[in-house]
Protein backbone atom coordinates (compact mmCIF):
# COMPACT_ATOMS: atom_id res chain seq x y z
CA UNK A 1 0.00 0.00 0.00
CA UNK A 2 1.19 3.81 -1.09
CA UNK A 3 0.31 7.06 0.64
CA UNK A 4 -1.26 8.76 -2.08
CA UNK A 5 0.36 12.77 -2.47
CA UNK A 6 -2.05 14.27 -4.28
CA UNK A 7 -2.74 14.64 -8.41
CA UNK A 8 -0.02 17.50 -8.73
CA UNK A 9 -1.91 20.67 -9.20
CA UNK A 10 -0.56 24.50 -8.36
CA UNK A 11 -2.62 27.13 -6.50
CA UNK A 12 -3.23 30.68 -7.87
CA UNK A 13 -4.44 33.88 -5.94
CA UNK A 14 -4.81 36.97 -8.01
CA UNK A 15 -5.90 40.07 -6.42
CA UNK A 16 -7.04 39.23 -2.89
CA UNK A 17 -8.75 41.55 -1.37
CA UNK A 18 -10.17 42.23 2.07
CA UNK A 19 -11.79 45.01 3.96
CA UNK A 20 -13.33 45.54 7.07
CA UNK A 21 -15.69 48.17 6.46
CA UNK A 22 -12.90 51.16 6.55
CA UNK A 23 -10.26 48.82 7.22
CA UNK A 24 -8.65 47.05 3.96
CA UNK A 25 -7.07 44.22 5.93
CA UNK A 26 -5.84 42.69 2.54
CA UNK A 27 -5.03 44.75 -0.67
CA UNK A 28 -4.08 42.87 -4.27
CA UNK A 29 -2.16 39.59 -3.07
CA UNK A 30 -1.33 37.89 -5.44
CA UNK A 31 1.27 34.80 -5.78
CA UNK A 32 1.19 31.02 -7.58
CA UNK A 33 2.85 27.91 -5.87
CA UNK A 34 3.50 25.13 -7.77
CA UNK A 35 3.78 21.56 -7.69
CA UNK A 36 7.03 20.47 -5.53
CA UNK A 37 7.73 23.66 -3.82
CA UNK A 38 7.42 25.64 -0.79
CA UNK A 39 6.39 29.37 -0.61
CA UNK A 40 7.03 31.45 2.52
CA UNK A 41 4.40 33.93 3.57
CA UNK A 42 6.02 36.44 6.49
CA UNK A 43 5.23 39.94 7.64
CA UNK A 44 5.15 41.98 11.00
CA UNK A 45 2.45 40.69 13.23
CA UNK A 46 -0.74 42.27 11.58
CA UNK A 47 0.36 41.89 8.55
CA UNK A 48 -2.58 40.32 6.90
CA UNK A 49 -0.34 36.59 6.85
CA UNK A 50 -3.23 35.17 8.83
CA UNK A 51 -5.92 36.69 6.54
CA UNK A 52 -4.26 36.08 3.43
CA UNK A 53 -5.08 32.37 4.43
CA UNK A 54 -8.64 32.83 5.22
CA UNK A 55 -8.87 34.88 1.97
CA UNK A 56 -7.68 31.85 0.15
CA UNK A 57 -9.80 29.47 1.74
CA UNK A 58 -13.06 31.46 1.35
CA UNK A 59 -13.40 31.89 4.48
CA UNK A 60 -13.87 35.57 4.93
CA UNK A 61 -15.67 38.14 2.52
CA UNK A 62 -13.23 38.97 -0.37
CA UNK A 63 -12.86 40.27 -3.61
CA UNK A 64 -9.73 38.34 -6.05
CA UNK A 65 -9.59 35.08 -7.59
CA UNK A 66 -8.55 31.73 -6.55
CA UNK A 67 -7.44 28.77 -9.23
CA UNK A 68 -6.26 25.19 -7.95
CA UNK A 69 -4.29 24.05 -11.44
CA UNK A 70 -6.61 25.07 -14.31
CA UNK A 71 -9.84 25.25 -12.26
CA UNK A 72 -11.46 28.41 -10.83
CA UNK A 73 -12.45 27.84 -7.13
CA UNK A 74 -13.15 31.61 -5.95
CA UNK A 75 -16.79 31.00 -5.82
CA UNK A 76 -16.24 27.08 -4.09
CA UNK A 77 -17.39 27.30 0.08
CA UNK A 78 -14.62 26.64 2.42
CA UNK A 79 -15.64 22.72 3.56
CA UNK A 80 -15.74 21.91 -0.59
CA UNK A 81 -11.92 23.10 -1.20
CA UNK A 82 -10.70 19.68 0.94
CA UNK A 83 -12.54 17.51 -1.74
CA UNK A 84 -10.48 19.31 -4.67
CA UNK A 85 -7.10 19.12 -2.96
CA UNK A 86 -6.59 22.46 -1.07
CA UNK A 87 -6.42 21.62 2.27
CA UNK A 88 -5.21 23.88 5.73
CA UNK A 89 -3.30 23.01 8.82
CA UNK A 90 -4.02 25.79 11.61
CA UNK A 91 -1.80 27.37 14.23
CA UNK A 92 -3.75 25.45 16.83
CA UNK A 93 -3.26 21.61 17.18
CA UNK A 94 -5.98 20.13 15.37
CA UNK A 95 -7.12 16.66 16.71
CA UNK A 96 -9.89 15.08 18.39
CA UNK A 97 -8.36 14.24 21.78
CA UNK A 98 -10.86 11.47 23.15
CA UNK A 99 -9.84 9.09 20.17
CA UNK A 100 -6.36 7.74 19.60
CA UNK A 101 -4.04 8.97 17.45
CA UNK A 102 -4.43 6.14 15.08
CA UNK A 103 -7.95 6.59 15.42
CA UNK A 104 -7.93 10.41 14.21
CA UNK A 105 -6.51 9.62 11.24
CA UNK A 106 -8.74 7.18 10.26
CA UNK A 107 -12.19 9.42 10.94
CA UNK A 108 -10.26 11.86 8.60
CA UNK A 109 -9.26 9.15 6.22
CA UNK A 110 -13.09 7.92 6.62
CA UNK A 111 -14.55 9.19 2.83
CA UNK A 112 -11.82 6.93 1.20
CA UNK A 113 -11.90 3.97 3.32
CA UNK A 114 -15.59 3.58 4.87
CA UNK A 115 -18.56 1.93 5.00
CA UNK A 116 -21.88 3.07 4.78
CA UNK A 117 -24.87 1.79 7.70
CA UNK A 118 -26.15 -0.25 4.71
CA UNK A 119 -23.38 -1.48 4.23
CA UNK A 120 -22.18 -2.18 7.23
CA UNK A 121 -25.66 -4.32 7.85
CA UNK A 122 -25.64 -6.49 4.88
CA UNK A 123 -22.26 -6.24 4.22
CA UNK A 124 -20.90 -7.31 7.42
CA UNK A 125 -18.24 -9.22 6.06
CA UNK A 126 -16.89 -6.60 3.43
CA UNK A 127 -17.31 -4.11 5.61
CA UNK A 128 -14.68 -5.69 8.08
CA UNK A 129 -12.17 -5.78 5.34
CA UNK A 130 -12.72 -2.21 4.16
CA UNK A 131 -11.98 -1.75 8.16
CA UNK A 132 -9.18 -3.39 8.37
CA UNK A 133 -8.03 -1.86 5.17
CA UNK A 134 -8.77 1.45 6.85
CA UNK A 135 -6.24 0.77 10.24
CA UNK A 136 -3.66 -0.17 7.60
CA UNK A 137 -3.81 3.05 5.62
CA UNK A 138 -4.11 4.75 8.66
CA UNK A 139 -1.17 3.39 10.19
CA UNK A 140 1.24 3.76 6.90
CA UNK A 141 0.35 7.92 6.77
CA UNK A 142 1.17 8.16 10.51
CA UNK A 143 4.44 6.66 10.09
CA UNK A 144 5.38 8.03 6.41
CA UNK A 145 4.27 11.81 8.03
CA UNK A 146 6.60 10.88 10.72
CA UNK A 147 4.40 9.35 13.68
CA UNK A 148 5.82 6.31 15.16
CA UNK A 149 3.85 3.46 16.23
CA UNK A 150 4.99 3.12 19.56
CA UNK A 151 2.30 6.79 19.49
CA UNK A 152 -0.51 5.37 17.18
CA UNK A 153 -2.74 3.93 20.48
CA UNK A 154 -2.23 6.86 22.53
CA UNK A 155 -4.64 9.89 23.15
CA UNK A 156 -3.24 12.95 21.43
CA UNK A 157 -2.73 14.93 24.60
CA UNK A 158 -0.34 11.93 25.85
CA UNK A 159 2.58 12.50 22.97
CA UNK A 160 5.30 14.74 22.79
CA UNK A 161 4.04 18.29 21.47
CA UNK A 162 6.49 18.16 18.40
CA UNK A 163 4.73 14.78 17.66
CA UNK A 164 1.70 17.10 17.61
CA UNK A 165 2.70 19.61 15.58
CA UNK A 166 3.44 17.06 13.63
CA UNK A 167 -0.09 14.63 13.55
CA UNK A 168 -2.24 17.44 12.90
CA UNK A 169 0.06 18.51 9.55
CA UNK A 170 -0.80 14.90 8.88
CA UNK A 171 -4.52 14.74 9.85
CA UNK A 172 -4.54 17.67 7.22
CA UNK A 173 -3.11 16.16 4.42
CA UNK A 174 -4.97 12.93 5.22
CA UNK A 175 -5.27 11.07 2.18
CA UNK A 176 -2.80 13.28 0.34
CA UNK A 177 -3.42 16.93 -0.44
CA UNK A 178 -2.25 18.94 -3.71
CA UNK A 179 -1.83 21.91 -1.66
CA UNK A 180 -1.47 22.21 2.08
CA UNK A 181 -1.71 25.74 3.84
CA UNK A 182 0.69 25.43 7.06
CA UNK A 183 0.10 28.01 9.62
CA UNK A 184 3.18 29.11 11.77
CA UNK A 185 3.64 24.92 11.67
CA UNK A 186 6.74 25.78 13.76
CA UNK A 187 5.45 27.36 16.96
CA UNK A 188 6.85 26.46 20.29
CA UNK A 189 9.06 24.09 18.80
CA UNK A 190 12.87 23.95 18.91
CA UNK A 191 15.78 21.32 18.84
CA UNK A 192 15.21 18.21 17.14
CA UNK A 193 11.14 18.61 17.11
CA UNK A 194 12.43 21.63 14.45
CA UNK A 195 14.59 19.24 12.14
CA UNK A 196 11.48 16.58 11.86
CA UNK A 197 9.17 19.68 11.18
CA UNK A 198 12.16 20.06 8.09
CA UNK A 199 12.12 16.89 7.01
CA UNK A 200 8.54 16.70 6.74
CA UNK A 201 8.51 19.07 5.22
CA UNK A 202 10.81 18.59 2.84
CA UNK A 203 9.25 15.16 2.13
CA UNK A 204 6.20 16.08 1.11
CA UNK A 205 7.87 18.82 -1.21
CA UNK A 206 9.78 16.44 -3.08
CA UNK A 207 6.27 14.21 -3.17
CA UNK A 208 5.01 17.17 -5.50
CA UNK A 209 2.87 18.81 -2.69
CA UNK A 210 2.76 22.87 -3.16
CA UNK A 211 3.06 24.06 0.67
CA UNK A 212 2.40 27.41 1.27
CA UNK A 213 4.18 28.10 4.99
CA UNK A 214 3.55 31.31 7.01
CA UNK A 215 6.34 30.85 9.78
CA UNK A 216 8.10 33.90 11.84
CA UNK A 217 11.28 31.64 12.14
CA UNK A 218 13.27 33.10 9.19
CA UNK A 219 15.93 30.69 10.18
CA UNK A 220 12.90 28.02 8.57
CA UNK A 221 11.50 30.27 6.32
CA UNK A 222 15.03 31.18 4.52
CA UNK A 223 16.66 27.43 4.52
CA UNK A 224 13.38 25.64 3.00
CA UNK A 225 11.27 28.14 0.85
CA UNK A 226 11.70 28.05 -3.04
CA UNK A 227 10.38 31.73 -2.61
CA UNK A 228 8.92 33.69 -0.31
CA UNK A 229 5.84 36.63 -0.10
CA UNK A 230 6.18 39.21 2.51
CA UNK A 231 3.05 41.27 3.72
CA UNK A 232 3.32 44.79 5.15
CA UNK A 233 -0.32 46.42 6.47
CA UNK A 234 -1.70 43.97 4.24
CA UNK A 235 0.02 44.61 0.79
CA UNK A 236 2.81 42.42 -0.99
CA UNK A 237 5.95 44.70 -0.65
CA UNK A 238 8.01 42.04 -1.86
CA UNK A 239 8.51 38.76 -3.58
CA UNK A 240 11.17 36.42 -4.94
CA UNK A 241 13.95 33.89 -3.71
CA UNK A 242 15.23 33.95 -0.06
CA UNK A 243 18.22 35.37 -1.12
CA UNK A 244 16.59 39.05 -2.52
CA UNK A 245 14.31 39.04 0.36
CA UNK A 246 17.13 38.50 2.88
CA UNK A 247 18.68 41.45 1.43
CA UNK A 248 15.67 43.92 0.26
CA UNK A 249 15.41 47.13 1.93
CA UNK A 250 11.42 47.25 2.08
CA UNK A 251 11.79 44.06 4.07
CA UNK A 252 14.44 45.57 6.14
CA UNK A 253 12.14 48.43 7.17
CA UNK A 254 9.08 46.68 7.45
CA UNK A 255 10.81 44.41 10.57
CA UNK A 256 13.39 47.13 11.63
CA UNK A 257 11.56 50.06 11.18
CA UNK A 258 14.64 51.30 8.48
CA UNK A 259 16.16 50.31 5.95
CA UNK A 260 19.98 49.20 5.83
């Protein structure tokens, strides 16, 4: 059995916009990520990073458009973007903590590998193989998202908190996304919990995921990104490869409050 990484498709925002009544929280964002790479998002706190996300995922009032590969998705509600590979981890751990670990993954792994209540009544005996089939599946994306075993019986709130960080990036891929949204995926973490959050990382990159990271660890940020977006009062004031933006004077003075 194979994890499945998604069908290989790029995201596309062009023009997001939000506003606030007076406030224009968001103003002409645009940026593409493609297939096997990582783009940074990073800003001042307020920036609009966190916005920018719910802009994307339609879930907040905005003006712009949204494209996963070839396909428009602007006008697509928030719970229907999972379905078409555009999927979100938040800055929060996101489990269900009075199920076991293995056990999460499988209620988010439930659409491919269920059974229906018909099913499951006159179907007993298939039914216990598409179970079965479901632990297994279960079990490989723990391990291949980097969740050992020895963790897949425990509650959530009984592992290590990198290993959290870590199994609610994978309860968001799930099944395997085309594009994953990773909010700050780095907080609180340090050490060795920081390399696995690289690796990971860096895994599903080179599994043709587009990951789009917003992270205020520029240590991160500048060692993994293919390029990076960085949002000032809620407008782009720069874009490229983590070299220019490690030496642009806009970003500079949007962190410093001058330029050097």
């Amino acid at each position: 059995m194979t994890v499945s990484q998604g069908n290989g498709r790029s995201l596309t925002v062009d023009g997001l916009r939000v506003r606030y009544g007076a406030l224009v929280a968001l103003d002409g964002v645009s940026f593409t990520v493609r297939p096997g790479e990582i783009l940074g998002i990073i800003g001042p706190n307020g920036a609009g990073k966190s916005t920018c996300y719910n802009a994307t995922t339609n879930m907040v009032q905005r003006a712009g458009r949204v494209r996963i590969g070839d396909q428009d998705v602007t006008d697509v509600p928030a719970h229907g973007l999972a379905a078409l590979g555009l999927r979100r981890a938040f800055q929060q751990n996101t489990f269900f903590s009075n199920i076991t670990v293995l056990e999460n993954m499988i209620a988010v792994m439930q659409h491919a590998h269920g059974s229906s209540l018909g099913q499951t009544i006159f179907r007993p005996l298939a039914s216990a193989r598409r179970a079965a089939q479901a632990r297994d599946a279960a079990r490989e994306a723990l391990v291949w998202m980097g969740i050992p075993e020895a963790y897949h019986d425990s509650y959530p709130t009984q592992i290590p908190y990198g290993t959290q960080r870590s199994l609610s990036i994978a309860l968001a891929n799930a099944t395997g996304a085309d594009i994953l949204l990773l909010d700050e995926p780095a907080a609180g973490l340090g050490g060795e919990d920081m390399q696995n959050l690289v690796d990971l990382m860096l895994t599903l990159r080179d599994n043709g995921v587009a990951l789009v990271v917003i992270e205020h660890h520029m240590d991160l940020i500048m060692s993994v990104t293919d390029q990076i977006v960085v949002l000032d009062q809620g407008r782009m004031i720069a874009s490229g490869v983590p070299a220019d933006i490690r030496n642009s004077p806009e970003v500079l003075e949007a962190y410093l409050g001058r330029a050097e």
